[in-house]
N, C-alpha and C. Protein backbone atom coordinates (compact mmCIF):
# COMPACT_ATOMS: atom_id res chain seq x y z
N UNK A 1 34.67 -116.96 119.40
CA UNK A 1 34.24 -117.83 118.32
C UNK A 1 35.24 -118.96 118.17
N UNK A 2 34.94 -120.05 118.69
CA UNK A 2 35.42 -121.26 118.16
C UNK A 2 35.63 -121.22 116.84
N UNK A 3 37.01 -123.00 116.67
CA UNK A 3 36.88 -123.12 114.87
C UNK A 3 36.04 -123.87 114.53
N UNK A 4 36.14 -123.92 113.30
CA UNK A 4 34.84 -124.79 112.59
C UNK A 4 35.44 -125.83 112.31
N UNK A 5 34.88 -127.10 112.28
CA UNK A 5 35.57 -127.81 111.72
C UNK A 5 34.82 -128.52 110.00
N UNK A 6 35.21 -129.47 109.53
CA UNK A 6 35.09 -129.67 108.49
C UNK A 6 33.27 -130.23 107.88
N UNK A 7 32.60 -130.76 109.16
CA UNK A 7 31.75 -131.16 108.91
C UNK A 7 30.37 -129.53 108.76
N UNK A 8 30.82 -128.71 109.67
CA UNK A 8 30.31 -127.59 109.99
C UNK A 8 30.43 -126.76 108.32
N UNK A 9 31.82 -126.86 108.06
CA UNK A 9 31.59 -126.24 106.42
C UNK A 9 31.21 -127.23 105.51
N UNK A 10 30.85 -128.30 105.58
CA UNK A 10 30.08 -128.79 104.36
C UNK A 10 28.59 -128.90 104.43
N UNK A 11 27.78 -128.30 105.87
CA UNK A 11 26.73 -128.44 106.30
C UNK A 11 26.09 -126.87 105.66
N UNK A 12 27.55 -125.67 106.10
CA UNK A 12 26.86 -124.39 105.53
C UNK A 12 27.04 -124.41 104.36
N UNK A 13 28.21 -124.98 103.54
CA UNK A 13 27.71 -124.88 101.87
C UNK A 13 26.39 -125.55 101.57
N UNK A 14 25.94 -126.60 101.98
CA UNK A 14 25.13 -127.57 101.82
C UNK A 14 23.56 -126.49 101.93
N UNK A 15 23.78 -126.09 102.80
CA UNK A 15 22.85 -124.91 103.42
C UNK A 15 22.84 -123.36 102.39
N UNK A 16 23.67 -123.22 102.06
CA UNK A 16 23.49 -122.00 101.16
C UNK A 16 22.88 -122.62 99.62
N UNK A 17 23.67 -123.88 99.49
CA UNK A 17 23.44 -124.25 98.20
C UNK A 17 24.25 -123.23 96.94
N UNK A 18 24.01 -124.38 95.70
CA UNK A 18 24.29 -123.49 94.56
C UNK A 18 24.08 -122.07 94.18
N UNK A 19 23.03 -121.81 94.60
CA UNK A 19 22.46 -120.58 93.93
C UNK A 19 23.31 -119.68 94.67
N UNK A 20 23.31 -119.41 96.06
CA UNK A 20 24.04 -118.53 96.42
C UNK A 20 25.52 -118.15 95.63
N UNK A 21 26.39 -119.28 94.93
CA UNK A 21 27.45 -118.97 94.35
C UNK A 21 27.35 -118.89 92.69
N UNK A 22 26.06 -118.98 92.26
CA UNK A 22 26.13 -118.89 90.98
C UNK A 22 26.64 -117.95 89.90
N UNK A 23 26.42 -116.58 90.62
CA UNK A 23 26.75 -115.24 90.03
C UNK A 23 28.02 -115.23 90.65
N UNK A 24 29.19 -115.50 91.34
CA UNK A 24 30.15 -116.10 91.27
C UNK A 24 31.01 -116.63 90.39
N UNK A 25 30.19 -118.09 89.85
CA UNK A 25 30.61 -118.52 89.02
C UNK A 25 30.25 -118.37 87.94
N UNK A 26 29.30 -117.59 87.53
CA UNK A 26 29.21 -116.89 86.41
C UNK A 26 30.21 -115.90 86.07
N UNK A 27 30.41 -114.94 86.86
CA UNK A 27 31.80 -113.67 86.79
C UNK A 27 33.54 -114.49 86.33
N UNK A 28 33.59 -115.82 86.75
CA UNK A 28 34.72 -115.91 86.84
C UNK A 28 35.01 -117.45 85.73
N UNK A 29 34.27 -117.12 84.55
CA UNK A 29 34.04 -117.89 83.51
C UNK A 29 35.60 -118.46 83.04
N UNK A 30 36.36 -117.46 83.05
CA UNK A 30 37.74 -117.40 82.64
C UNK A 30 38.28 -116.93 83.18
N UNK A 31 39.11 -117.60 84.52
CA UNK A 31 40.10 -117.12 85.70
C UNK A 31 40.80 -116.37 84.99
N UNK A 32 41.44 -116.84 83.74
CA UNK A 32 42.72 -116.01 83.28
C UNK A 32 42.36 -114.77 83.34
N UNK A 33 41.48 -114.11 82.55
CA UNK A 33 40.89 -112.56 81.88
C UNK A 33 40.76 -111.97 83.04
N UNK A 34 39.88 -112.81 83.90
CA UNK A 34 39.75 -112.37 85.43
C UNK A 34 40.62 -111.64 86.34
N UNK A 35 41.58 -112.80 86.24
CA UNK A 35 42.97 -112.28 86.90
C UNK A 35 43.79 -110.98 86.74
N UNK A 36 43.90 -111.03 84.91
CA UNK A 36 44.47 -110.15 84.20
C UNK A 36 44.12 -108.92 84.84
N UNK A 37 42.18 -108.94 84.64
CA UNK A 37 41.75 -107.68 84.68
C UNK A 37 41.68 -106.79 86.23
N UNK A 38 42.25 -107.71 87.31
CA UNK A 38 42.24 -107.32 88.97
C UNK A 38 43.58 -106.96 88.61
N UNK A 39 44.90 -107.59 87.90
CA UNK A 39 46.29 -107.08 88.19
C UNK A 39 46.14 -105.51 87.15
N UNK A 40 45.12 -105.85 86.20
CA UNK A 40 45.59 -104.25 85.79
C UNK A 40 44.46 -103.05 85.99
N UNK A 41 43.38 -103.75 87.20
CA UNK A 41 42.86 -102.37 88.12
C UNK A 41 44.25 -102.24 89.37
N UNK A 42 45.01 -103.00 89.77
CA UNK A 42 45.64 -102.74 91.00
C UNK A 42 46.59 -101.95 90.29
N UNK A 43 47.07 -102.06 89.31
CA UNK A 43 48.19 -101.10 88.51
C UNK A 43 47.63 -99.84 88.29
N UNK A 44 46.47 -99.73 87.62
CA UNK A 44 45.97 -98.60 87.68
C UNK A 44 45.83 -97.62 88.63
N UNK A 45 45.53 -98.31 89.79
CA UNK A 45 45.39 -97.77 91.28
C UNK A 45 47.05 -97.10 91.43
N UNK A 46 47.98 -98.05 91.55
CA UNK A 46 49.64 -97.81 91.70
C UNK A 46 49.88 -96.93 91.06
N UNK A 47 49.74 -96.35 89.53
CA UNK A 47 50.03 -95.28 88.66
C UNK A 47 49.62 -94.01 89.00
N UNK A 48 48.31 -93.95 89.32
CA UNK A 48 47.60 -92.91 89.49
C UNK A 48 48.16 -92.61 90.71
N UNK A 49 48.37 -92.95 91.74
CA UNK A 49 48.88 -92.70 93.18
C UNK A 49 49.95 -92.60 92.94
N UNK A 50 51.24 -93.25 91.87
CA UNK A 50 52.85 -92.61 91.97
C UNK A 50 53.30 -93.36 92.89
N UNK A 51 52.72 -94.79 93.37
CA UNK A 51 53.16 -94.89 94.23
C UNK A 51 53.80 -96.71 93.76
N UNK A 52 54.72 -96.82 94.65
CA UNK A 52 55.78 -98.27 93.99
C UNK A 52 55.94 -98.93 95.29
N UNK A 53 54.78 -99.54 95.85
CA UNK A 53 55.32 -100.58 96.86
C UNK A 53 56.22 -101.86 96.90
N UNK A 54 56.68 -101.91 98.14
CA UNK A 54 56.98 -102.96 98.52
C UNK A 54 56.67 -104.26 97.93
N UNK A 55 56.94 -105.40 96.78
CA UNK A 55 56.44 -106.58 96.51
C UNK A 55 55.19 -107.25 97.36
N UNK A 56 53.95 -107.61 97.28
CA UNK A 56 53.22 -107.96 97.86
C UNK A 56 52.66 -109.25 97.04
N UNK A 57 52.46 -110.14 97.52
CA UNK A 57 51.61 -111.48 97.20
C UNK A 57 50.42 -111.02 97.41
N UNK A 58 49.31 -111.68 96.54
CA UNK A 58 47.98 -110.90 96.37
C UNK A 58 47.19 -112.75 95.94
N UNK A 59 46.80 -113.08 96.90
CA UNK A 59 45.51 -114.38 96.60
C UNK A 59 44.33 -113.82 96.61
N UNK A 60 43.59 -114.60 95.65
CA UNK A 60 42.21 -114.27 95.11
C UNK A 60 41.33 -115.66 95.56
N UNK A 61 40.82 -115.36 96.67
CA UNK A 61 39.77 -117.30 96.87
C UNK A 61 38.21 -116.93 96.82
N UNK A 62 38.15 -118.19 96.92
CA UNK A 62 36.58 -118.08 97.23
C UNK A 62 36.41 -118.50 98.64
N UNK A 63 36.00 -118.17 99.63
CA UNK A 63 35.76 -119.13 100.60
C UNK A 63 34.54 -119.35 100.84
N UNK A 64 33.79 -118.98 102.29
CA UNK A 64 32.17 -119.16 102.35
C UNK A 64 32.15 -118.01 103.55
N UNK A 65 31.71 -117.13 102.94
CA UNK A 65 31.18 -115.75 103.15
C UNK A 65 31.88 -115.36 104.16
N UNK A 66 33.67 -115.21 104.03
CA UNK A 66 34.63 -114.99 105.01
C UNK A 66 34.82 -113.33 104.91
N UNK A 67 35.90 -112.74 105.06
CA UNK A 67 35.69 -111.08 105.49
C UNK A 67 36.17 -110.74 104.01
N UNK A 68 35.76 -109.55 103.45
CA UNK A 68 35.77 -109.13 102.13
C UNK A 68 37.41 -108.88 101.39
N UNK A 69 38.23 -108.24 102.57
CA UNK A 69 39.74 -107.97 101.82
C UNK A 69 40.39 -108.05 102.82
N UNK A 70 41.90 -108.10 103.15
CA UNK A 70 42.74 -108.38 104.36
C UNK A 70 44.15 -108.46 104.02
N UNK A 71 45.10 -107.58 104.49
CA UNK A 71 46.40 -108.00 104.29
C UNK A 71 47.10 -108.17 105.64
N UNK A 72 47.83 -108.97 105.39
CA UNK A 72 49.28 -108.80 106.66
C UNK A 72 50.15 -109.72 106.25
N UNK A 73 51.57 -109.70 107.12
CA UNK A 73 52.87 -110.22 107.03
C UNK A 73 53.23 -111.33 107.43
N UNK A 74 53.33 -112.56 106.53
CA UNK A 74 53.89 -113.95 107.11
C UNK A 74 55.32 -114.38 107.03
N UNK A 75 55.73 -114.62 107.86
CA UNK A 75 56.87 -115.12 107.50
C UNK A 75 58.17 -113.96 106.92
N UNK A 76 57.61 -112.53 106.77
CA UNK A 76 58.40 -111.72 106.37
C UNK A 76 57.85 -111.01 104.76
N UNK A 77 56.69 -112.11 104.50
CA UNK A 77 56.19 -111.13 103.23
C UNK A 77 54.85 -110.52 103.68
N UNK A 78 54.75 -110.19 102.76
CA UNK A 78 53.47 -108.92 102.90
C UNK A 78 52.66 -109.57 101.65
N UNK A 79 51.09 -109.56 102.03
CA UNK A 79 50.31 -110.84 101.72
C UNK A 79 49.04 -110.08 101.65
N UNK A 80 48.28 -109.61 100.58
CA UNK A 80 46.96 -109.49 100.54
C UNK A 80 45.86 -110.62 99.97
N UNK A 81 44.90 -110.53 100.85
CA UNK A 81 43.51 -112.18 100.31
C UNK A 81 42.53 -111.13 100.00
N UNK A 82 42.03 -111.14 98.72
CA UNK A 82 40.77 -111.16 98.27
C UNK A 82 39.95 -111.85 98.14
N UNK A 83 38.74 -111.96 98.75
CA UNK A 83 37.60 -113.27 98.87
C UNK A 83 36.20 -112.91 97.81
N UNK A 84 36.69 -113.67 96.70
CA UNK A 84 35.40 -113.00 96.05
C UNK A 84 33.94 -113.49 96.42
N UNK A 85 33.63 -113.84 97.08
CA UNK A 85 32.55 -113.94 97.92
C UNK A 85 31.53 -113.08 98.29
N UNK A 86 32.76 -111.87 98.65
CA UNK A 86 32.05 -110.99 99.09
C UNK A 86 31.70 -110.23 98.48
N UNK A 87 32.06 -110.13 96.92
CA UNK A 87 31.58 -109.11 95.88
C UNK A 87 31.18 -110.19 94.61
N UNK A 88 30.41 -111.47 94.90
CA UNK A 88 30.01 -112.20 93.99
C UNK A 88 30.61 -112.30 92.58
N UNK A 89 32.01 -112.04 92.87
CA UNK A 89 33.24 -111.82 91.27
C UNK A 89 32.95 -110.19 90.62
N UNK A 90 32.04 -109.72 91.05
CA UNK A 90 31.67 -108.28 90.18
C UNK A 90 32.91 -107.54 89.88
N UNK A 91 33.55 -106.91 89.16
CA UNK A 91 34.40 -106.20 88.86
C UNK A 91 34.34 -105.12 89.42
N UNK A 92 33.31 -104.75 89.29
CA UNK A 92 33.40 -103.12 89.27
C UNK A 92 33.33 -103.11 91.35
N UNK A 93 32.98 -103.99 92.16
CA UNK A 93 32.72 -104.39 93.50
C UNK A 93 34.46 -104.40 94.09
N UNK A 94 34.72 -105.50 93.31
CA UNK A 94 36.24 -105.86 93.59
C UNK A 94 36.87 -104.79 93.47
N UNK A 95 36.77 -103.73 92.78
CA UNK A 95 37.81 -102.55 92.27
C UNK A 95 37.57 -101.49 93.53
N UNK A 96 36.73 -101.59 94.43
CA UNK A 96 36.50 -100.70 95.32
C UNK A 96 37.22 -101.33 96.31
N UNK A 97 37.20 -102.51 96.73
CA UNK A 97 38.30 -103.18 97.59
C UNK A 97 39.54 -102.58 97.58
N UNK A 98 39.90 -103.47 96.22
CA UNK A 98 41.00 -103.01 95.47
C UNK A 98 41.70 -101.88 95.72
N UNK A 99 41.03 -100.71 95.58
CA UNK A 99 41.16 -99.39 95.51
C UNK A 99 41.36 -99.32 97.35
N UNK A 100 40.43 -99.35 98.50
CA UNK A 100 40.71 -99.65 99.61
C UNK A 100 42.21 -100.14 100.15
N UNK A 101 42.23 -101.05 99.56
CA UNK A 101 43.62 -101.78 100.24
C UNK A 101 45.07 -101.15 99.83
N UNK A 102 44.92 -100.84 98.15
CA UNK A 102 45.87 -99.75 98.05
C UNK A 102 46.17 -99.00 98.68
N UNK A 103 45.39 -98.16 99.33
CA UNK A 103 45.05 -96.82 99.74
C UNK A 103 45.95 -97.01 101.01
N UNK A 104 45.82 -98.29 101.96
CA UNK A 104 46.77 -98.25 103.07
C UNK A 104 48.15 -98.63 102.34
C-alpha cells in the first residue's frame, strides 16, 4: 500500500461526507469532560489491575477510518493513539479499547 497523499484525503472525506462523522461529533461536545472521562476509565483499568506503568503519552485523534488503538516507542517514550473514529466517540466502545491496550 502506497501513501496517500493530500488530495486523496480530501477526496475520501469529501466522499464520506458529514454524516459519517456526525455521531462523532456529537460524543465529543466537550473535549474537556471527554478527556477527563477516558483518563479516569484508564485509571480505573490501572487500579483494578494493581498495576503502575511505565509513564506513557496517550493521543486521542480523529483521523479517517485509520486502525482503532496502537501503541509503540518513539524516540524512547512509550506512546499510545486512540482514533476515535473507530468507536464514533462512544464511551462505553472506547473503554473496551482502553481496557485492551492496558491489558498488554
Amino acid at each position: 500500500m502506497g501513501s496517500v497523499n493530500e488530495e486523496q484525503v480530501l477526496e475520501r472525506k469529501t466522499r464520506l461526507g458529514r454524516r459519517r462523522f456526525s455521531p462523532l461529533v456529537q460524543a465529543i461536545q466537550r473535549p474537556d469532560a471527554y478527556e477527563a472521562t477516558l483518563k479516569d476509565m484508564a485509571q480505573q483499568f490501572l487500579t483494578a489491575l494493581r498495576h503502575h506503568p511505565h509513564h506513557r503519552d496517550v493521543y486521542v485523534i480523529v483521523g479517517l477510518d485509520c486502525t482503532n488503538i496502537y501503541s509503540l516507542v518513539d524516540h524512547e517514550r512509550n506512546i499510545s493513539v486512540l482514533c476515535l473514529e473507530s468507536v464514533q466517540g462512544q464511551l462505553e466502545e472506547a473503554r473496551l479499547l482502553l481496557a485492551h491496550e492496558i491489558h498488554h
